[in-house]
PDB file of N, CA and C in Angstrom:
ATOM      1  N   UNK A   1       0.588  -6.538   6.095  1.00  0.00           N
ATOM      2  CA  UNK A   1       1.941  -6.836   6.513  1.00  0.00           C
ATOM      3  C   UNK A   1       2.946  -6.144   5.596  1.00  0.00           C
ATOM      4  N   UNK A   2       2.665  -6.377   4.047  1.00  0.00           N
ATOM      5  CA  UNK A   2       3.544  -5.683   3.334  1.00  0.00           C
ATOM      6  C   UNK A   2       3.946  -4.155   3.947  1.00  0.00           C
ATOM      7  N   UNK A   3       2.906  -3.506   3.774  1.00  0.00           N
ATOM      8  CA  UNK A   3       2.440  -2.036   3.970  1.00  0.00           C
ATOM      9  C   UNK A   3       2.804  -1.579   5.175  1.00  0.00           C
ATOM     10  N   UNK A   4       3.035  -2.574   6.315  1.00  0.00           N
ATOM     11  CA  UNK A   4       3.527  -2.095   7.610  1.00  0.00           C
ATOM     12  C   UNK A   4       5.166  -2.140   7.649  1.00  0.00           C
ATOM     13  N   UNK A   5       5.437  -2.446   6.817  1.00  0.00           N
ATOM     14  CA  UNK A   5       7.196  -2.914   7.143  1.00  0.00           C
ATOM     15  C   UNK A   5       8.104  -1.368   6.800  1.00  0.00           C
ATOM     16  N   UNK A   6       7.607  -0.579   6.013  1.00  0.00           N
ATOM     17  CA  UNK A   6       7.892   0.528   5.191  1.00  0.00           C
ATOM     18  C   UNK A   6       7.135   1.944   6.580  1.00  0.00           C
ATOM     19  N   UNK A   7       7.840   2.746   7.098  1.00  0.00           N
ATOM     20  CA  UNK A   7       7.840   3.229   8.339  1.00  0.00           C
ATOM     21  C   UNK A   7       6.716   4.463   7.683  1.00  0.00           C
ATOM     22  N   UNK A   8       6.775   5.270   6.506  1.00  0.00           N
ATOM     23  CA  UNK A   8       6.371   6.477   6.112  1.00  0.00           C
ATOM     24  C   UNK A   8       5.043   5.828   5.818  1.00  0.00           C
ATOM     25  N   UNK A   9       4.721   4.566   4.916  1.00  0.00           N
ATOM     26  CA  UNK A   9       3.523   3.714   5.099  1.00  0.00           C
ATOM     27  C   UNK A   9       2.988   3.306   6.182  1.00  0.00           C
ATOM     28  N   UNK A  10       3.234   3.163   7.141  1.00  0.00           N
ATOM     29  CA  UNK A  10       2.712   2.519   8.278  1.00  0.00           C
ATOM     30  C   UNK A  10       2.208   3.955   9.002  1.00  0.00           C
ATOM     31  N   UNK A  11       2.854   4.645   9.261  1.00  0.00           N
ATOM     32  CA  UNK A  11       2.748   5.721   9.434  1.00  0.00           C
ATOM     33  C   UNK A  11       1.439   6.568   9.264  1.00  0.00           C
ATOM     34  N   UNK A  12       1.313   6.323   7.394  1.00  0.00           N
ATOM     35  CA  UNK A  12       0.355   6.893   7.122  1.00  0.00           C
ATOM     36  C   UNK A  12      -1.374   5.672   7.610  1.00  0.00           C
ATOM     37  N   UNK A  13      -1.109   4.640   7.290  1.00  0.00           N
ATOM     38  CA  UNK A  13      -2.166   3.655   7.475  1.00  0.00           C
ATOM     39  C   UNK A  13      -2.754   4.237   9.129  1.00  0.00           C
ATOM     40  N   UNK A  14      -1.787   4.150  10.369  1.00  0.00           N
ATOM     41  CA  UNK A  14      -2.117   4.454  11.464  1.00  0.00           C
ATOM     42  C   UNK A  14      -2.539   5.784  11.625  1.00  0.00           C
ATOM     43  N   UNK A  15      -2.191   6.720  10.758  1.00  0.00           N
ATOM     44  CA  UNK A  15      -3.227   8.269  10.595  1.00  0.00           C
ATOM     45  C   UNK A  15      -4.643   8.051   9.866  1.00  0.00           C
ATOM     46  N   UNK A  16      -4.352   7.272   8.735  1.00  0.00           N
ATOM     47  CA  UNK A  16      -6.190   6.808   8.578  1.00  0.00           C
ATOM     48  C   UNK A  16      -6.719   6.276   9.498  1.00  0.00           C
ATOM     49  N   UNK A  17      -6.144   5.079  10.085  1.00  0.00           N
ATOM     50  CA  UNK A  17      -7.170   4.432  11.203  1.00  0.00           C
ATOM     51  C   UNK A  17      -7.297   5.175  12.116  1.00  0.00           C
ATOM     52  N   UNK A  18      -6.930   6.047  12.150  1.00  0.00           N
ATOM     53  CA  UNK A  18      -7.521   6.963  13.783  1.00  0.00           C
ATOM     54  C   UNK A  18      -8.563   8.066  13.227  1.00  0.00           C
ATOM     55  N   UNK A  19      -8.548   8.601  11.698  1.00  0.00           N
ATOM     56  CA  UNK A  19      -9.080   9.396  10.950  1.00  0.00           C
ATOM     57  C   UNK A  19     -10.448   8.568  11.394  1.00  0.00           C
ATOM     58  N   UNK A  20     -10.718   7.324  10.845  1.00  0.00           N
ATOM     59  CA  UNK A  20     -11.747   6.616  10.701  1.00  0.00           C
ATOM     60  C   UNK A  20     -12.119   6.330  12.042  1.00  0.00           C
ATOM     61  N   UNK A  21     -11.571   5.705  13.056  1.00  0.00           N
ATOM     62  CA  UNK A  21     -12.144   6.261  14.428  1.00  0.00           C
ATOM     63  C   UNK A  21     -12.749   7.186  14.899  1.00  0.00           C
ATOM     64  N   UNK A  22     -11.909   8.187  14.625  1.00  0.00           N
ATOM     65  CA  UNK A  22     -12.419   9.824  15.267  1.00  0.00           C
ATOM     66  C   UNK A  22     -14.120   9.875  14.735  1.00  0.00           C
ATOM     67  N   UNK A  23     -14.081   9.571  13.279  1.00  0.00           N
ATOM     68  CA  UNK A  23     -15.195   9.751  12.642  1.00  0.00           C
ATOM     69  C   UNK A  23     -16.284   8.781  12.933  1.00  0.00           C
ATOM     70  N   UNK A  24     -16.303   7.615  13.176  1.00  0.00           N
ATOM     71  CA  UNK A  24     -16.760   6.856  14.308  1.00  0.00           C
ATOM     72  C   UNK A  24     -17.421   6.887  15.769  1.00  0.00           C
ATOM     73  N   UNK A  25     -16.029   7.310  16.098  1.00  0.00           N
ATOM     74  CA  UNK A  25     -16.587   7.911  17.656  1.00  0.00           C
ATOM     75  C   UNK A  25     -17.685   9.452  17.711  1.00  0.00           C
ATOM     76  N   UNK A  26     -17.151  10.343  16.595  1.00  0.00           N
ATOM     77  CA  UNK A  26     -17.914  11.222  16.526  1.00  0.00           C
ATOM     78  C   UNK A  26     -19.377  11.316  15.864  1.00  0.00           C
ATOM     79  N   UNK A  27     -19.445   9.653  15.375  1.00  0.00           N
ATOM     80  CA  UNK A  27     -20.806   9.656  15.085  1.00  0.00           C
ATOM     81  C   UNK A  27     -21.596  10.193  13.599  1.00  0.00           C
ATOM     82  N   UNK A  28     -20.332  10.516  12.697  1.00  0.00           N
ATOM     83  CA  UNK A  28     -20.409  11.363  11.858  1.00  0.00           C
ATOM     84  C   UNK A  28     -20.198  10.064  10.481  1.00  0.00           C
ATOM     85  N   UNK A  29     -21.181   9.689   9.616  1.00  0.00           N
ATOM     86  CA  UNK A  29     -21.368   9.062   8.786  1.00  0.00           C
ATOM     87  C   UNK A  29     -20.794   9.520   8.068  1.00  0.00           C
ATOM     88  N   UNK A  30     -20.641  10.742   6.893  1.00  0.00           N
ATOM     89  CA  UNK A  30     -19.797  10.705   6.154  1.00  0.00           C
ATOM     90  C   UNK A  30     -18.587  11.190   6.497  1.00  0.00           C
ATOM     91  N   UNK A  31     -18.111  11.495   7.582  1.00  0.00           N
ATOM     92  CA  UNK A  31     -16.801  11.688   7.594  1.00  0.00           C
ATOM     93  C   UNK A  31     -15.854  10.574   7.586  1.00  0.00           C
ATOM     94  N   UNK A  32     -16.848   8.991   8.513  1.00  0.00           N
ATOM     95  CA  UNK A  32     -16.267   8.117   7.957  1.00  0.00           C
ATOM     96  C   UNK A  32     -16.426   7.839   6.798  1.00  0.00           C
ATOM     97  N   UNK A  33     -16.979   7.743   6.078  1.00  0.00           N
ATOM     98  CA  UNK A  33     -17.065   7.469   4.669  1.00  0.00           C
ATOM     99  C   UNK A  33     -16.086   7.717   3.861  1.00  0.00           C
ATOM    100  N   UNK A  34     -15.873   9.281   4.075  1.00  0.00           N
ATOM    101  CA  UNK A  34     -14.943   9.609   3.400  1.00  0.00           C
ATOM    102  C   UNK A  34     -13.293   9.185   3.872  1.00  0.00           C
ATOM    103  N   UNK A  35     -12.920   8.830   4.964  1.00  0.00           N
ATOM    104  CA  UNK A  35     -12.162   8.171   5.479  1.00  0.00           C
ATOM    105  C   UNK A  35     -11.581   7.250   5.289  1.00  0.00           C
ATOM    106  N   UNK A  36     -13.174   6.339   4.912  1.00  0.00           N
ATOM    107  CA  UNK A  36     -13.002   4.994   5.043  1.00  0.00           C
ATOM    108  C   UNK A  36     -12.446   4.609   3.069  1.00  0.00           C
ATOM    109  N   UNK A  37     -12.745   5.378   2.378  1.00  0.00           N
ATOM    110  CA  UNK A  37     -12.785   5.441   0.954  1.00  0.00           C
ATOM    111  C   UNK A  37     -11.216   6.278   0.603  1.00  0.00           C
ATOM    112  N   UNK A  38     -10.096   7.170   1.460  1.00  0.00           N
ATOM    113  CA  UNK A  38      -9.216   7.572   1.041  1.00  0.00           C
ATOM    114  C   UNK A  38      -8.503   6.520   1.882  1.00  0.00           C
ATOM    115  N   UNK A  39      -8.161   5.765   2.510  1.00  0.00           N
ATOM    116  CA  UNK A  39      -8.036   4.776   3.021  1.00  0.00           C
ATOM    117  C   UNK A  39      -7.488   3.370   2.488  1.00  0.00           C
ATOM    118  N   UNK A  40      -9.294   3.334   1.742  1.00  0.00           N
ATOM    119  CA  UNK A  40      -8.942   1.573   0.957  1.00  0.00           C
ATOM    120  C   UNK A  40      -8.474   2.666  -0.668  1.00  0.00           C
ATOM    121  N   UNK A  41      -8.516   4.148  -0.901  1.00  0.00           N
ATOM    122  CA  UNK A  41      -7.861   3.986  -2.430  1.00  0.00           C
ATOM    123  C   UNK A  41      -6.472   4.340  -1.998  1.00  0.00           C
ATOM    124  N   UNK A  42      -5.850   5.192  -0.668  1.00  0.00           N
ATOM    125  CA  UNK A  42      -4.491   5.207  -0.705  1.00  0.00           C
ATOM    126  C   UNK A  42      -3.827   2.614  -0.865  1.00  0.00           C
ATOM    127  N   UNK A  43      -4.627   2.330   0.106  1.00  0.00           N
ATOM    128  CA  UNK A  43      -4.083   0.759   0.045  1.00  0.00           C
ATOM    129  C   UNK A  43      -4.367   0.486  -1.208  1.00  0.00           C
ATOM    130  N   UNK A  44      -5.316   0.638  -1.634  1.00  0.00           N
ATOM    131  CA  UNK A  44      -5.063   0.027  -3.345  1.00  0.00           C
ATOM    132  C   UNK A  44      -3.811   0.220  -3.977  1.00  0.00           C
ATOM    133  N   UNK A  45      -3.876   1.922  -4.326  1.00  0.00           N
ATOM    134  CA  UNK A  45      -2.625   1.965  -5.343  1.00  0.00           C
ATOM    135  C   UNK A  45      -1.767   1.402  -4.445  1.00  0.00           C
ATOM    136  N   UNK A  46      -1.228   1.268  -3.298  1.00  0.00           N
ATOM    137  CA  UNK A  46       0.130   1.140  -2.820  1.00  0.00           C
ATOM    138  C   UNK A  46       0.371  -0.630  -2.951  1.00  0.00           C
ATOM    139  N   UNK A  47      -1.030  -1.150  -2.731  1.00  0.00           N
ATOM    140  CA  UNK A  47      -0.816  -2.868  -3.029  1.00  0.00           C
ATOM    141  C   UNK A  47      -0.544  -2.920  -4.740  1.00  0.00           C
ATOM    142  N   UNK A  48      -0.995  -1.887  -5.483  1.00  0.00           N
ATOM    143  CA  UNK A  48      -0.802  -1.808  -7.282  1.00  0.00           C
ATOM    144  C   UNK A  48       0.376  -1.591  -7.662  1.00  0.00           C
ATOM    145  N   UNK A  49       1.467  -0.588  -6.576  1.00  0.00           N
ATOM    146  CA  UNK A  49       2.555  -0.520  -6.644  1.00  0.00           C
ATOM    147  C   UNK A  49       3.304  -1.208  -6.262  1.00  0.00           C
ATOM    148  N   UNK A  50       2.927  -2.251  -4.991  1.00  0.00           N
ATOM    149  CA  UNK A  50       3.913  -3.026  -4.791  1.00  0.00           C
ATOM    150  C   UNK A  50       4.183  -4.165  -5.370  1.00  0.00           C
ATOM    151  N   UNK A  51       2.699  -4.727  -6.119  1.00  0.00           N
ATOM    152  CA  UNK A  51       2.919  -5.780  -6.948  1.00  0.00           C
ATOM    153  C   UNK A  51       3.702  -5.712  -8.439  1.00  0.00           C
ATOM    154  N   UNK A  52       3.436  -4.105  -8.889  1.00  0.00           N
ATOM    155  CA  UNK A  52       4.296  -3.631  -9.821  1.00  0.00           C
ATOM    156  C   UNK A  52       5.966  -3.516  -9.933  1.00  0.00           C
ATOM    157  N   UNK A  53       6.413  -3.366  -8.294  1.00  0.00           N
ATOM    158  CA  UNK A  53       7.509  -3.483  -8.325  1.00  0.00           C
ATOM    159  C   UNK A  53       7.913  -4.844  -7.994  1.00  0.00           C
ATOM    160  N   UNK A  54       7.207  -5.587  -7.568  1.00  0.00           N
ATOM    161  CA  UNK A  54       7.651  -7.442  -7.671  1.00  0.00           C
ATOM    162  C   UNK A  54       7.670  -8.200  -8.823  1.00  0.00           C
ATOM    163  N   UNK A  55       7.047  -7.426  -9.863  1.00  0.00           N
ATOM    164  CA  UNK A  55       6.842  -8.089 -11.092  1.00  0.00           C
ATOM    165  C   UNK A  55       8.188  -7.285 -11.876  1.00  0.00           C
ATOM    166  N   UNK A  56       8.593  -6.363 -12.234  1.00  0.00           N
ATOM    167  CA  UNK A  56       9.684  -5.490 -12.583  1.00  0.00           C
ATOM    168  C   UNK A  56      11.085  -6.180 -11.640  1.00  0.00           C
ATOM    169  N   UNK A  57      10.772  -6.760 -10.759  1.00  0.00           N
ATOM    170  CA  UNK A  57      12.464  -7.252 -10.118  1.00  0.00           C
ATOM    171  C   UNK A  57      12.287  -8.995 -10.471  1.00  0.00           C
ATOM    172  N   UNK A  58      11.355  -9.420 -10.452  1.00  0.00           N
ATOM    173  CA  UNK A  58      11.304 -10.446 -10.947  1.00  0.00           C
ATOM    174  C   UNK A  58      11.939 -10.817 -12.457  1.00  0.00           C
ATOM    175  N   UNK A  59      11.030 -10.081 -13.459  1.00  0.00           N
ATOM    176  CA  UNK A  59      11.558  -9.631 -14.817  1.00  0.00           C
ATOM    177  C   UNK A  59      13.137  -9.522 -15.105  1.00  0.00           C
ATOM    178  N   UNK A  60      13.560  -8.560 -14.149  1.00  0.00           N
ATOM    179  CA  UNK A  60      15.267  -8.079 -14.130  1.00  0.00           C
ATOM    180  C   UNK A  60      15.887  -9.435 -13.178  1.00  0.00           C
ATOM    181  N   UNK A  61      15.437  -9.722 -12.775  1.00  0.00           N
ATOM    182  CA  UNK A  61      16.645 -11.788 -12.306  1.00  0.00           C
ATOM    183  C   UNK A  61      16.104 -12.053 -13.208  1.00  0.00           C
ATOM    184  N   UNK A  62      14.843 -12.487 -14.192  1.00  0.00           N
ATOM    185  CA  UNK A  62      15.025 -13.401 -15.122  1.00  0.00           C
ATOM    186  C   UNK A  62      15.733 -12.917 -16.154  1.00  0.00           C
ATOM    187  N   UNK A  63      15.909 -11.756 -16.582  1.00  0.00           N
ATOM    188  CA  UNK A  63      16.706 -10.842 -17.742  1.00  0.00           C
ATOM    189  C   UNK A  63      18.385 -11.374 -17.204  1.00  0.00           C
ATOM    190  N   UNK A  64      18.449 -11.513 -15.790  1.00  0.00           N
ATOM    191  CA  UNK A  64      20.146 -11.150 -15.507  1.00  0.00           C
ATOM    192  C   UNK A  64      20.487 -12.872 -15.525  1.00  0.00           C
ATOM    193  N   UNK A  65      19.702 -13.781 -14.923  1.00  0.00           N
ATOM    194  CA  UNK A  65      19.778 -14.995 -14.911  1.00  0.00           C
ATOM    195  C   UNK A  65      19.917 -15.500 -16.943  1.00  0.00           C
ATOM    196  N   UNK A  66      19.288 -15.195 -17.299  1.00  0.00           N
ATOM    197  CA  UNK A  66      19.422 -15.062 -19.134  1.00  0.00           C
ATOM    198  C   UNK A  66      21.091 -15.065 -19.605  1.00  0.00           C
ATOM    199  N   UNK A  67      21.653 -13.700 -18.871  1.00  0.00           N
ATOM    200  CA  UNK A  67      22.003 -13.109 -19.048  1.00  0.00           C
ATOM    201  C   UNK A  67      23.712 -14.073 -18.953  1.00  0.00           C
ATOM    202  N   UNK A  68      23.690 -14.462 -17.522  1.00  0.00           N
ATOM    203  CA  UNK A  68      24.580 -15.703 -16.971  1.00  0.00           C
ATOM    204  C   UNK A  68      24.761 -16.187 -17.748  1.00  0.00           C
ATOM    205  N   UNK A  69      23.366 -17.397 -18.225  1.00  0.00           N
ATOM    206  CA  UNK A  69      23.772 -18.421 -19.042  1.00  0.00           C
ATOM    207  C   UNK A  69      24.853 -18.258 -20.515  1.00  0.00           C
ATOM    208  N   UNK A  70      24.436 -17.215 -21.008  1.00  0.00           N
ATOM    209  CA  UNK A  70      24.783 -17.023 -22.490  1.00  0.00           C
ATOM    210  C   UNK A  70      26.394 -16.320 -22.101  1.00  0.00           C
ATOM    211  N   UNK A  71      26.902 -16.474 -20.954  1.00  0.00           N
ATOM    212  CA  UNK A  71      28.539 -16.175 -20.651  1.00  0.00           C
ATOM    213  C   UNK A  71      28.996 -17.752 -20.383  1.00  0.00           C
TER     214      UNK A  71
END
């Protein structure tokens, strides 16, 4: 859900899943493989990045909320 909301991400997810189809339908073991493996490491980093940037905006309201009080 995260990953679909972002158009250039979604984008790309729906070019793997058809990558991994094709390779599927064509019967071809490692092409899915290899598919299926640039796939779950493009979703990794991008779930590594997105939790990276929830933790960094989180950080900055608690820095700015800090920040309030002591005015």
């Amino acid at each position: 859900e995260i990953m679909f909301r972002q158009r250039t991400t979604r984008d790309t997810l729906l070019d793997q899943h058809r990558a991994i189809n094709a390779a599927l339908q064509s019967r071809d073991p490692a092409g899915a493989r290899a598919a299926i493996e640039a796939h779950l490491g493009f979703v990794e980093t991008a779930m590594h990045s997105h939790r990276r940037a929830e933790q960094n905006e989180a950080l900055a309201r608690l820095r700015y909320d800090q920040e309030q009080e002591r005015e």
